[in-house]
N, C-alpha and C. Protein backbone atom coordinates (compact mmCIF):
# COMPACT_ATOMS: atom_id res chain seq x y z
N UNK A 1 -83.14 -67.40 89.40
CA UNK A 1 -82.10 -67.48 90.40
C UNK A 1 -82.30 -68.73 91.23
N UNK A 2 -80.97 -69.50 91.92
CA UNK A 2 -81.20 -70.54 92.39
C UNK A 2 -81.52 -70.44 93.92
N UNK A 3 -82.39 -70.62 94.62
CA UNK A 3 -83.12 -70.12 96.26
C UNK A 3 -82.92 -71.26 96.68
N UNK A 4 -82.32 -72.68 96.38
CA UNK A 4 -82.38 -73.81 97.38
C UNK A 4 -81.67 -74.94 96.55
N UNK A 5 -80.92 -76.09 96.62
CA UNK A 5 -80.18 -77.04 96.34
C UNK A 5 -80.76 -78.37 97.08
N UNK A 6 -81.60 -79.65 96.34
CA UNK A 6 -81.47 -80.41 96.48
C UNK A 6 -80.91 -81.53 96.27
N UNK A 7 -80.41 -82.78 96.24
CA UNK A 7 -79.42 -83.70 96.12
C UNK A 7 -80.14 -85.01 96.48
N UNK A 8 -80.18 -86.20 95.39
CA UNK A 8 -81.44 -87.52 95.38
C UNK A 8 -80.19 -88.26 94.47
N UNK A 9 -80.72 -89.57 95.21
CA UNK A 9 -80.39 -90.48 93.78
C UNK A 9 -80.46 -90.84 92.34
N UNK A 10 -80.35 -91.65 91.60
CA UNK A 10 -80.79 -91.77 90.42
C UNK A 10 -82.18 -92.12 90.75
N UNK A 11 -82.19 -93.16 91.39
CA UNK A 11 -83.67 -94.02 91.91
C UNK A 11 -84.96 -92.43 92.20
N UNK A 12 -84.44 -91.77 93.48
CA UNK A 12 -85.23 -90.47 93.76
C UNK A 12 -85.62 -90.03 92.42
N UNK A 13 -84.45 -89.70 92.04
CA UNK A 13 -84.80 -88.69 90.31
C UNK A 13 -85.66 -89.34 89.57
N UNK A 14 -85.67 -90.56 89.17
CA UNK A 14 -85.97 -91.23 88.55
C UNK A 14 -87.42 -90.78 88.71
N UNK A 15 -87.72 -91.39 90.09
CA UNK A 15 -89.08 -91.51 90.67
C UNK A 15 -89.70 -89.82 90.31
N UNK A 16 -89.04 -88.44 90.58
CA UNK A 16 -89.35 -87.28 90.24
C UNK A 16 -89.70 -87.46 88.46
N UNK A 17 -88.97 -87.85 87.96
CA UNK A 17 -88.97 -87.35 86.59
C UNK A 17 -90.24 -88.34 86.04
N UNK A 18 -90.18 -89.44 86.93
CA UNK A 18 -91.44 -90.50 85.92
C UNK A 18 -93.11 -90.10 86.35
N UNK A 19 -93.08 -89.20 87.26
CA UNK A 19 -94.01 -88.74 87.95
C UNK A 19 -95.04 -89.08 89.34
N UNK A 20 -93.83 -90.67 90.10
CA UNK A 20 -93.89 -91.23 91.04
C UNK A 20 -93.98 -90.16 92.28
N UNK A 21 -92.97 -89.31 92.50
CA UNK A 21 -92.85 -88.80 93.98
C UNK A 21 -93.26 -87.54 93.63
N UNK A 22 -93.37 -86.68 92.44
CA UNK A 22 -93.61 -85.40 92.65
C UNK A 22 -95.12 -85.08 92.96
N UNK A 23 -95.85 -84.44 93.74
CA UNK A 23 -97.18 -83.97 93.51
C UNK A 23 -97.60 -82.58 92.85
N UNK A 24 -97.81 -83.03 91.45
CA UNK A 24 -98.36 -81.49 90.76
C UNK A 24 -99.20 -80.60 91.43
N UNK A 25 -99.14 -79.27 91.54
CA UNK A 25 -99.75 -78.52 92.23
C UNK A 25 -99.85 -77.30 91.74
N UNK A 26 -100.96 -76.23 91.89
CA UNK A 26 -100.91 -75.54 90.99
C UNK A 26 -100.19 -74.30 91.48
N UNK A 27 -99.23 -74.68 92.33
CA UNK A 27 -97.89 -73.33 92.47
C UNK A 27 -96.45 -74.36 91.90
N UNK A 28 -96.47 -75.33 91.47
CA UNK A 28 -95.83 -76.56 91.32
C UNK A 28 -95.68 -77.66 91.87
N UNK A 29 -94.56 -78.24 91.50
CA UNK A 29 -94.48 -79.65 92.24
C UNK A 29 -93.71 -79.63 93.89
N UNK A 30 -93.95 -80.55 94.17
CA UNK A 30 -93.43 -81.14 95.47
C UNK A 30 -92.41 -81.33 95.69
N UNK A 31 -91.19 -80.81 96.14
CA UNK A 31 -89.79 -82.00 96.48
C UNK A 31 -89.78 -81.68 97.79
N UNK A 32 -89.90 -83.24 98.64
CA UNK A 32 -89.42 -83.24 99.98
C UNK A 32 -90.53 -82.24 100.78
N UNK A 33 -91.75 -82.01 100.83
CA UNK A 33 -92.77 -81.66 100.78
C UNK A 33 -92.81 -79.98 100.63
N UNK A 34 -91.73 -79.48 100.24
CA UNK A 34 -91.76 -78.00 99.74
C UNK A 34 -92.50 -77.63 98.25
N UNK A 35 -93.15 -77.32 98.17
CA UNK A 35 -93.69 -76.50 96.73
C UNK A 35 -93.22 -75.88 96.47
N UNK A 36 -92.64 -75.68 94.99
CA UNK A 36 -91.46 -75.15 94.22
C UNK A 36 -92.25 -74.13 93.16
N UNK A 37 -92.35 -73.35 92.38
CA UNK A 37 -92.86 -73.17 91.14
C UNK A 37 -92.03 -73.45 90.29
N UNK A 38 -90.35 -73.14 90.10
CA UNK A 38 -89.95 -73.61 88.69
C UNK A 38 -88.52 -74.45 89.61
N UNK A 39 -87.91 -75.51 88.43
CA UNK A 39 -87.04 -76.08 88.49
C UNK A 39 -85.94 -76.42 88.51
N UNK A 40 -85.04 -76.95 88.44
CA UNK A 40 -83.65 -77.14 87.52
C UNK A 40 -83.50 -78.68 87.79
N UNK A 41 -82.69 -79.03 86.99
CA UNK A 41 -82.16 -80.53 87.23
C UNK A 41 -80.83 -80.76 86.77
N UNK A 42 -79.68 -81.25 87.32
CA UNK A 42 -78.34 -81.27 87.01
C UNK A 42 -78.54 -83.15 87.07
N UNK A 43 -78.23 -84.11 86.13
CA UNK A 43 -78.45 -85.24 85.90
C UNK A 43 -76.95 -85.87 85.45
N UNK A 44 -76.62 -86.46 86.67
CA UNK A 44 -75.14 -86.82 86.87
C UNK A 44 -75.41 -88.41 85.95
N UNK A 45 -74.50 -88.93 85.12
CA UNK A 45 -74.78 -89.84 85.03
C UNK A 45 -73.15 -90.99 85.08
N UNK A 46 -73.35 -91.96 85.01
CA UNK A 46 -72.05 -92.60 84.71
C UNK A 46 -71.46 -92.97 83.41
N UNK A 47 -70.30 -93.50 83.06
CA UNK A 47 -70.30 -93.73 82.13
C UNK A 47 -70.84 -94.80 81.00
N UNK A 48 -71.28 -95.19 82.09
CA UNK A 48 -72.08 -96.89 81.69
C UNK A 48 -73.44 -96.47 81.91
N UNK A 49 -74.27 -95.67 81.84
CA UNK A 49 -75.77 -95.41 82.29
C UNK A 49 -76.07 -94.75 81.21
N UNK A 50 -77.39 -94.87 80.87
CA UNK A 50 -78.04 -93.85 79.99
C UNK A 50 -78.36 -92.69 80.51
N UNK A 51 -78.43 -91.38 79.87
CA UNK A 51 -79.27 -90.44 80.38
C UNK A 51 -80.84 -90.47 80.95
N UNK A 52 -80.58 -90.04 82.21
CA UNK A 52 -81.73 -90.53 83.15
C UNK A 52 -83.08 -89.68 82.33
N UNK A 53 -82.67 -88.53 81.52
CA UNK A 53 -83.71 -87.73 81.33
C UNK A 53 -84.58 -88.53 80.04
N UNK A 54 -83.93 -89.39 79.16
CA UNK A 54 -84.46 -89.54 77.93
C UNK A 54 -84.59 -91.64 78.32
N UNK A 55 -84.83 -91.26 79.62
CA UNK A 55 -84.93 -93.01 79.76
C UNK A 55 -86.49 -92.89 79.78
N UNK A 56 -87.17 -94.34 79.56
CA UNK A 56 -88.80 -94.66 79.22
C UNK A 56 -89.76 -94.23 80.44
N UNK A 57 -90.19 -93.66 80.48
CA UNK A 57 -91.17 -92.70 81.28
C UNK A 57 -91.18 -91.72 81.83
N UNK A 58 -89.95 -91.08 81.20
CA UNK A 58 -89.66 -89.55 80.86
C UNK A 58 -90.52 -89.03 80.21
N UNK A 59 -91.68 -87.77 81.02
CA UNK A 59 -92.45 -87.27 79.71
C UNK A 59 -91.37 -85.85 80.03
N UNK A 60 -91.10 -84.42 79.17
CA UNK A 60 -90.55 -84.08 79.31
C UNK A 60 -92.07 -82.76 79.35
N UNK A 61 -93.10 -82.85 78.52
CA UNK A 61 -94.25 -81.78 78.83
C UNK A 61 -94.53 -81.92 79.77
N UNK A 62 -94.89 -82.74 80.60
CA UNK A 62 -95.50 -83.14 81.89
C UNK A 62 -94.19 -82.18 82.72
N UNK A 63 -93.90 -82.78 82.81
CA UNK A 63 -92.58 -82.06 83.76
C UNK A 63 -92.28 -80.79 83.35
N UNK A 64 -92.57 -80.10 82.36
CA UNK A 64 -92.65 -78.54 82.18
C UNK A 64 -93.69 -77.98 82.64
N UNK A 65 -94.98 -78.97 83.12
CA UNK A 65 -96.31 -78.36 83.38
C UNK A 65 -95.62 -78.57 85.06
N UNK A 66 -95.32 -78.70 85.44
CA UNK A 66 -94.51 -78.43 87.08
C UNK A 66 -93.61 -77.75 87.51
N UNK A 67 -93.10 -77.34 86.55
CA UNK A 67 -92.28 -76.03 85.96
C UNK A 67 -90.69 -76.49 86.54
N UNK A 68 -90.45 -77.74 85.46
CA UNK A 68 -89.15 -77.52 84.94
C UNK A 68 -88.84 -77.02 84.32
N UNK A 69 -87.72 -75.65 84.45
CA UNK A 69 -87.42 -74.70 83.64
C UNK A 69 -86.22 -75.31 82.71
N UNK A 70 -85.10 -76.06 83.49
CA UNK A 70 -84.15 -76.06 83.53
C UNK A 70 -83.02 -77.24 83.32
N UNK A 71 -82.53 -78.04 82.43
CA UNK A 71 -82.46 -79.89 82.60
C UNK A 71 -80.84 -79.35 81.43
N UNK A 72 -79.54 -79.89 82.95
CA UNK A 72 -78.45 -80.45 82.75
C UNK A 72 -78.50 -82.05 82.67
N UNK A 73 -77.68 -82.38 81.30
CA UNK A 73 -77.46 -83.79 81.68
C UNK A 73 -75.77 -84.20 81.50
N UNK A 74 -75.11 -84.83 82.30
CA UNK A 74 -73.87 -84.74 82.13
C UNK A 74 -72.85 -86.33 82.55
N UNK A 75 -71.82 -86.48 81.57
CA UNK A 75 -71.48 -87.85 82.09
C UNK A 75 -70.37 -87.97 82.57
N UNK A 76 -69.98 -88.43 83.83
CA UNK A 76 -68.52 -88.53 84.53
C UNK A 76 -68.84 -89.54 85.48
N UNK A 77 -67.34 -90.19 85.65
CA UNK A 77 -67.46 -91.29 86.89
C UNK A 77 -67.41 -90.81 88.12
N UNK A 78 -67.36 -91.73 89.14
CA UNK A 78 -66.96 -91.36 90.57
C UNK A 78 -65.39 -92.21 91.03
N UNK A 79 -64.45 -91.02 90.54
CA UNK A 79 -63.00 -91.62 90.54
C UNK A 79 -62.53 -90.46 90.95
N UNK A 80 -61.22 -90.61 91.34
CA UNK A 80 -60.36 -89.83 91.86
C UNK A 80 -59.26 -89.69 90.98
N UNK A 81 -58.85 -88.56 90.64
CA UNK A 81 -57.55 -88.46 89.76
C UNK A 81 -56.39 -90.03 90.08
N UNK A 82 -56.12 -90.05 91.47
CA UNK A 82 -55.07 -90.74 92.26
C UNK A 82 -55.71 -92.32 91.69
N UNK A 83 -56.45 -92.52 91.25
CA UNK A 83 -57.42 -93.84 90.98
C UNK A 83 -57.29 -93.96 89.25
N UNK A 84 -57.41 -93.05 88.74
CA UNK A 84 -57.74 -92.98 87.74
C UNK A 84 -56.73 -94.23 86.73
N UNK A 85 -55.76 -94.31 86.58
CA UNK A 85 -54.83 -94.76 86.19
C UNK A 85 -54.79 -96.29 85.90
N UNK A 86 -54.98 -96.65 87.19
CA UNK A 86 -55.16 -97.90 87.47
C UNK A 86 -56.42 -98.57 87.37
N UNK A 87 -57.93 -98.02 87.22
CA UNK A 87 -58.81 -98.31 86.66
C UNK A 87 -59.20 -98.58 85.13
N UNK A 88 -58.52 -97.29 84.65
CA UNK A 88 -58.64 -97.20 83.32
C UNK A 88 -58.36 -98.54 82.33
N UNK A 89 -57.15 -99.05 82.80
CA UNK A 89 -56.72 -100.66 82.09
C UNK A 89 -58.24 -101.31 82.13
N UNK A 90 -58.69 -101.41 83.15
CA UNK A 90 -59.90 -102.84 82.77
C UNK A 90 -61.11 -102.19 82.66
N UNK A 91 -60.85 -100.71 82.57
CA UNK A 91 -62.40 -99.78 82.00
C UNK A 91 -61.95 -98.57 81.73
N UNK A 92 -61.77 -99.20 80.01
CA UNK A 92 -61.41 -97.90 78.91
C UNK A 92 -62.53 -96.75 78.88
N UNK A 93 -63.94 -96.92 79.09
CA UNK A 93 -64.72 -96.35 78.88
C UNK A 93 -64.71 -95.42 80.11
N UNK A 94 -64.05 -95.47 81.29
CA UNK A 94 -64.39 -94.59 81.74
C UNK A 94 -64.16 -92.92 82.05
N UNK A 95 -64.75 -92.36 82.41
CA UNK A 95 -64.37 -90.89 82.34
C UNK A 95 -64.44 -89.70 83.89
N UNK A 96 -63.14 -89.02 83.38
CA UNK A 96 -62.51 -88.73 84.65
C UNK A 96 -63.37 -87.62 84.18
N UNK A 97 -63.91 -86.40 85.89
CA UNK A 97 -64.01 -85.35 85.83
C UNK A 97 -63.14 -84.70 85.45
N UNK A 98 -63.59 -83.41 84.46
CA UNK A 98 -62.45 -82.40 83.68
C UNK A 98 -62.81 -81.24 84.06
N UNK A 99 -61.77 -79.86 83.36
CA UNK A 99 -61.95 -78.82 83.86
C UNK A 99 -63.34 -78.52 82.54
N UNK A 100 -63.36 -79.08 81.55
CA UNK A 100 -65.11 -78.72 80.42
C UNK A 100 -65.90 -79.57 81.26
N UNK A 101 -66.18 -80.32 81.89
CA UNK A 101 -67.34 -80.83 82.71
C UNK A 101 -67.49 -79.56 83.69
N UNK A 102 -66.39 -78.94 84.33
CA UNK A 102 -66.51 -78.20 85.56
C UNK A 102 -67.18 -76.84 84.95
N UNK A 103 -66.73 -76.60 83.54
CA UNK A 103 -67.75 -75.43 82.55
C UNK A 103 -68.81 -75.11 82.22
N UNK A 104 -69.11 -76.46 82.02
CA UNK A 104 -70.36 -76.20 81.41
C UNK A 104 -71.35 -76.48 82.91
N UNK A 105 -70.86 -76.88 84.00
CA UNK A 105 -72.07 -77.11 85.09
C UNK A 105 -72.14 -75.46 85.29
N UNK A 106 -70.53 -74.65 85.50
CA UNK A 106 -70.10 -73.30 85.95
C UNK A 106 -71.09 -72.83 84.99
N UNK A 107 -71.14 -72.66 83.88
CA UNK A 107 -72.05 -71.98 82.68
C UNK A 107 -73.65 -72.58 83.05
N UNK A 108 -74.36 -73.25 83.61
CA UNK A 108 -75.44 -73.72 83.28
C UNK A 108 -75.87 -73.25 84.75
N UNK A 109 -74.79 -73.02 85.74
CA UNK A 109 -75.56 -72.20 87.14
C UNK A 109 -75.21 -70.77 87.06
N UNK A 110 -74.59 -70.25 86.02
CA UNK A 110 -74.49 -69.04 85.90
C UNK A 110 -75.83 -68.52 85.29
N UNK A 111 -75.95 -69.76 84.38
CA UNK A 111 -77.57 -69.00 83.60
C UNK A 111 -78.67 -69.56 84.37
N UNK A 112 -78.87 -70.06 85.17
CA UNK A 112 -80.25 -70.26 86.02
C UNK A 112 -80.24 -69.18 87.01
N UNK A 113 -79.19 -68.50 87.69
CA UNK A 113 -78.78 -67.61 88.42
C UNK A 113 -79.09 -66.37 88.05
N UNK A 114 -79.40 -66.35 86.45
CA UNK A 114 -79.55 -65.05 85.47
C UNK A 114 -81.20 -64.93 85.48
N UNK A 115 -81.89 -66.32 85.62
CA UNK A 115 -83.34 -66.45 85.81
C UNK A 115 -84.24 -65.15 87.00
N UNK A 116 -84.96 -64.74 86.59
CA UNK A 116 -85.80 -63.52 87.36
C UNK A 116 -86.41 -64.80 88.43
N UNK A 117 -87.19 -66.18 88.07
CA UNK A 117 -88.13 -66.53 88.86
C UNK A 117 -86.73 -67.15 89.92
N UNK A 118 -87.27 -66.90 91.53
CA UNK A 118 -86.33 -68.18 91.91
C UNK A 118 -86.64 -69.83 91.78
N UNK A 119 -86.09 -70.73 91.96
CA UNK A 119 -86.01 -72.14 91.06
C UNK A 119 -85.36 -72.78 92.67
N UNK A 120 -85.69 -73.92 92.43
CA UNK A 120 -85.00 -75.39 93.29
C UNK A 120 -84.72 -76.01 92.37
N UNK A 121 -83.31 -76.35 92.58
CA UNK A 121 -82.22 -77.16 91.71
C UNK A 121 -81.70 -78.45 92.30
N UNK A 122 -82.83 -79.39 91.68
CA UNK A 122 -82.07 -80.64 91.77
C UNK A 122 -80.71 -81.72 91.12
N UNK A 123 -79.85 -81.59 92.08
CA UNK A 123 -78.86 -82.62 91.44
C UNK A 123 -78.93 -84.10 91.55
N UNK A 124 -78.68 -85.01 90.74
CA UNK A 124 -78.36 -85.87 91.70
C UNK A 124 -77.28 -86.91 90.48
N UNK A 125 -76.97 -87.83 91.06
CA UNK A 125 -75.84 -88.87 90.35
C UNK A 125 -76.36 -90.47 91.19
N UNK A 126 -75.62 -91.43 90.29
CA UNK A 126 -76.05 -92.74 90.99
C UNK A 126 -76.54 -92.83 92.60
N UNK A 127 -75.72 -92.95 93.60
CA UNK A 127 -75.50 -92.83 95.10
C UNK A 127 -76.51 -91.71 95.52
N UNK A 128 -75.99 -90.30 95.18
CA UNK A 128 -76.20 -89.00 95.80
C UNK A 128 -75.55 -88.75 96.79
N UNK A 129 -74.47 -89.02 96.90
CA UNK A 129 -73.47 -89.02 97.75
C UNK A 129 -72.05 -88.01 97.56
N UNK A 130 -71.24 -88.63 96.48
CA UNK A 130 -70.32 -88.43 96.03
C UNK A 130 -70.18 -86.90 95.11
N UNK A 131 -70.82 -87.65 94.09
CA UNK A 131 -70.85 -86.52 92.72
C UNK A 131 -71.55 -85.47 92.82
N UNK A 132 -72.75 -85.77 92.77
CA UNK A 132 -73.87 -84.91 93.20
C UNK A 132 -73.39 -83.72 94.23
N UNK A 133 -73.03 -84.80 95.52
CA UNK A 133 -72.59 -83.83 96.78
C UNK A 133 -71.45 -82.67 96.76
N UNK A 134 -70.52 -83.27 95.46
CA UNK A 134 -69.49 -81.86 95.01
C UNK A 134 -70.35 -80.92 94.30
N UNK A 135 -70.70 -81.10 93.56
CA UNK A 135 -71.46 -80.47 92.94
C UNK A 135 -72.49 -79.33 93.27
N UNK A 136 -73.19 -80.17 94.67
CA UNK A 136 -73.65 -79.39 95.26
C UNK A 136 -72.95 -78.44 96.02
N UNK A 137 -72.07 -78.54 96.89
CA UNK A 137 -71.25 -77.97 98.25
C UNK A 137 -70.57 -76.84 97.22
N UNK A 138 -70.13 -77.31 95.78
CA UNK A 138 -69.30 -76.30 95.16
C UNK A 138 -70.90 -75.18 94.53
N UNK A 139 -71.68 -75.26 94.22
CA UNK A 139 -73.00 -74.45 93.78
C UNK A 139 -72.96 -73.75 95.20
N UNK A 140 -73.36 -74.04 95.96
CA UNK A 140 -73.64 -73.61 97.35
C UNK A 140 -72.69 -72.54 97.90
N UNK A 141 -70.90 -73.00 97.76
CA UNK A 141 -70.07 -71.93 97.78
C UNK A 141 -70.16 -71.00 96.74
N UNK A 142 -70.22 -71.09 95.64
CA UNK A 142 -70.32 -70.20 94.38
C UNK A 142 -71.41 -69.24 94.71
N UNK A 143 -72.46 -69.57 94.75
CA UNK A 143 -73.43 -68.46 94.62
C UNK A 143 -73.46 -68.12 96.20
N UNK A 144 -73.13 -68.73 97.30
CA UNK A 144 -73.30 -68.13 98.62
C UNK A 144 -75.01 -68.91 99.19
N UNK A 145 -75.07 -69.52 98.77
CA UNK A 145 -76.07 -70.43 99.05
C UNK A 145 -76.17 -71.36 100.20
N UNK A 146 -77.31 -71.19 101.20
CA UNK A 146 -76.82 -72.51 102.61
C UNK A 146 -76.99 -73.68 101.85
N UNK A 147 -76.47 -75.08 102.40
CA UNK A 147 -76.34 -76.05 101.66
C UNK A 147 -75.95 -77.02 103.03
N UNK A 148 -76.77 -77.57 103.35
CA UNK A 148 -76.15 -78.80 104.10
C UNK A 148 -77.27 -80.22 104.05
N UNK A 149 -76.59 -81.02 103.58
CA UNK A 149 -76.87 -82.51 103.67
C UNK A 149 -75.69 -83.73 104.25
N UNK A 150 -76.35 -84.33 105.19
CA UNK A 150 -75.13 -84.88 106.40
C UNK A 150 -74.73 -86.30 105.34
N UNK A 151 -75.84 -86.73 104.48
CA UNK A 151 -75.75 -87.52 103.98
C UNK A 151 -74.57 -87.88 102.56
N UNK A 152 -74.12 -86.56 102.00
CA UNK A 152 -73.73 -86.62 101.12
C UNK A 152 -71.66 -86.41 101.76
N UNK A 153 -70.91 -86.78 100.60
CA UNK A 153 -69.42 -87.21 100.85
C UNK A 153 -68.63 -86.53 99.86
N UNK A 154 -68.86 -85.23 99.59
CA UNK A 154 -68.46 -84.83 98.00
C UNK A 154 -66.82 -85.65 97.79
N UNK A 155 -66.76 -85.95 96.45
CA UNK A 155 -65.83 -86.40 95.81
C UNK A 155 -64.52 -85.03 95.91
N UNK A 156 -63.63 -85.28 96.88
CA UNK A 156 -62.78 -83.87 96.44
C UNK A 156 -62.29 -83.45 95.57
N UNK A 157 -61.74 -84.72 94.47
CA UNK A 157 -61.44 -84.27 93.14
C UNK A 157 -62.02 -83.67 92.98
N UNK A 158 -63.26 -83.89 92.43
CA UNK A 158 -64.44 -83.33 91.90
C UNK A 158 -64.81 -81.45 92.02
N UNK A 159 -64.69 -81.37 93.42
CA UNK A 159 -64.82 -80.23 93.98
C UNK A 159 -63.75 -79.55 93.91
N UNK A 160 -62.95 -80.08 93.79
CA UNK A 160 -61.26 -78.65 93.56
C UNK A 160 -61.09 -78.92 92.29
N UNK A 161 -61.06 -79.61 91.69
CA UNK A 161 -61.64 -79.12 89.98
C UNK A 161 -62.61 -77.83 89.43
N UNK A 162 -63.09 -77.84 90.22
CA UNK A 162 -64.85 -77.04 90.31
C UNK A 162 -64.40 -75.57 90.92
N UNK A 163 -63.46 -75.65 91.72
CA UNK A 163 -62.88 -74.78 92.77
C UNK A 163 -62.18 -73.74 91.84
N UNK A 164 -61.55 -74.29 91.47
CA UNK A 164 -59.68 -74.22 90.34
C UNK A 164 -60.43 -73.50 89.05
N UNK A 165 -61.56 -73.88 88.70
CA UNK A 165 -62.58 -73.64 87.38
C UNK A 165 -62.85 -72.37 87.33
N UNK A 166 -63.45 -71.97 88.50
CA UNK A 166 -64.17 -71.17 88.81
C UNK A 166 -63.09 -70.18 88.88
C-alpha cells in the first residue's frame, strides 16, 4: 500500500537510482532523510529522453537490495491539449498525455495499493514540477492520501485526464 508520495527531478532520480543520494540502510533507503523499507518509482520521461531506469549506472539489484519493489516507466510530454496542435508541426515526435497513459499509471497504483508492505512512491519527470506534480495531486486524491508540495504546478491537462480516467 502506498503511505507517502514523493516528487524529484530527473537529476534527483537520477542521483536515487545511481546510488548518489540514497543511504542504504538496513530498514532501507533514505529519501529526504525518511527511511523507507520498500519502494515504488513512477519514471516520467519525455519524448526525446531515454528511460531514466535503463540509463548507465542503473544497477537494478542494488536498488532491490533497498527495497525497490516497484518501477513504472512511462513517456509523455509536458503540453497542453490547447498547445498541442501547434507544436506538433515542428515536433512530430511528440506525445500528448492520453486516456492509456492515464491506465496504466491508474492500474500500476491500483496494484502497489494491493501491496500488504506500506511503500514510498517516488515520481518524478524532467522539472518535477508539472508532470510529476499531476500525477502526484491525482494519486493523492485517488487513494485519499495527504500530498502537498508548494513546489510543484500540476499540468491540468494532465490531471483531468487522470480525473475523467478514473
Amino acid at each position: 500500500m502506498i503511505k507517502e508520495i514523493k516528487v524529484v527531478n530527473r537529476f534527483g532520480a537520477k542521483s536515487i537510482l545511481t546510488g548518489l543520494k540514497p543511504v542504504p540502510t538496513s530498514s532501507g533507503i533514505v529519501l529526504a532523510s525518511t527511511p523507507v523499507d520498500k519502494w515504488g518509482i513512477i519514471s516520467i520521461n519525455c519524448s526525446d529522453e531515454p528511460f531514466l531506469i535503463e540509463e548507465k549506472g542503473v544497477d537494478m539489484k542494488r536498488l532491490e537490495k533497498t527495497g525497490l519493489d516497484m518501477v513504472m516507466s512511462i513517456r509523455f510530454d509536458d503540453i497542453r491539449l490547447c498547445d498541442y496542435e501547434k507544436i506538433k508541426l515542428a515536433h512530430p515526435d511528440i506525445i500528448l498525455f492520453n486516456e492509456d497513459h492515464a491506465r496504466k499509471i491508474i492500474e500500476f497504483v491500483s496494484l502497489a495499493q494491493r501491496r500488504l508492505d506500506p511503500m514510498t512512491l517516488l515520481i518524478h519527470c524532467t522539472a518535477g514540477i508539472s508532470r510529476s506534480g499531476a500525477v502526484a495531486t491525482f494519486i493523492s486524491e485517488y487513494l485519499n492520501i495527504s500530498f502537498h508540495d508548494e513546489m510543484i504546478v500540476p499540468n491540468p491537462y494532465i490531471l483531468e485526464i487522470l480525473r475523467k480516467t478514473a
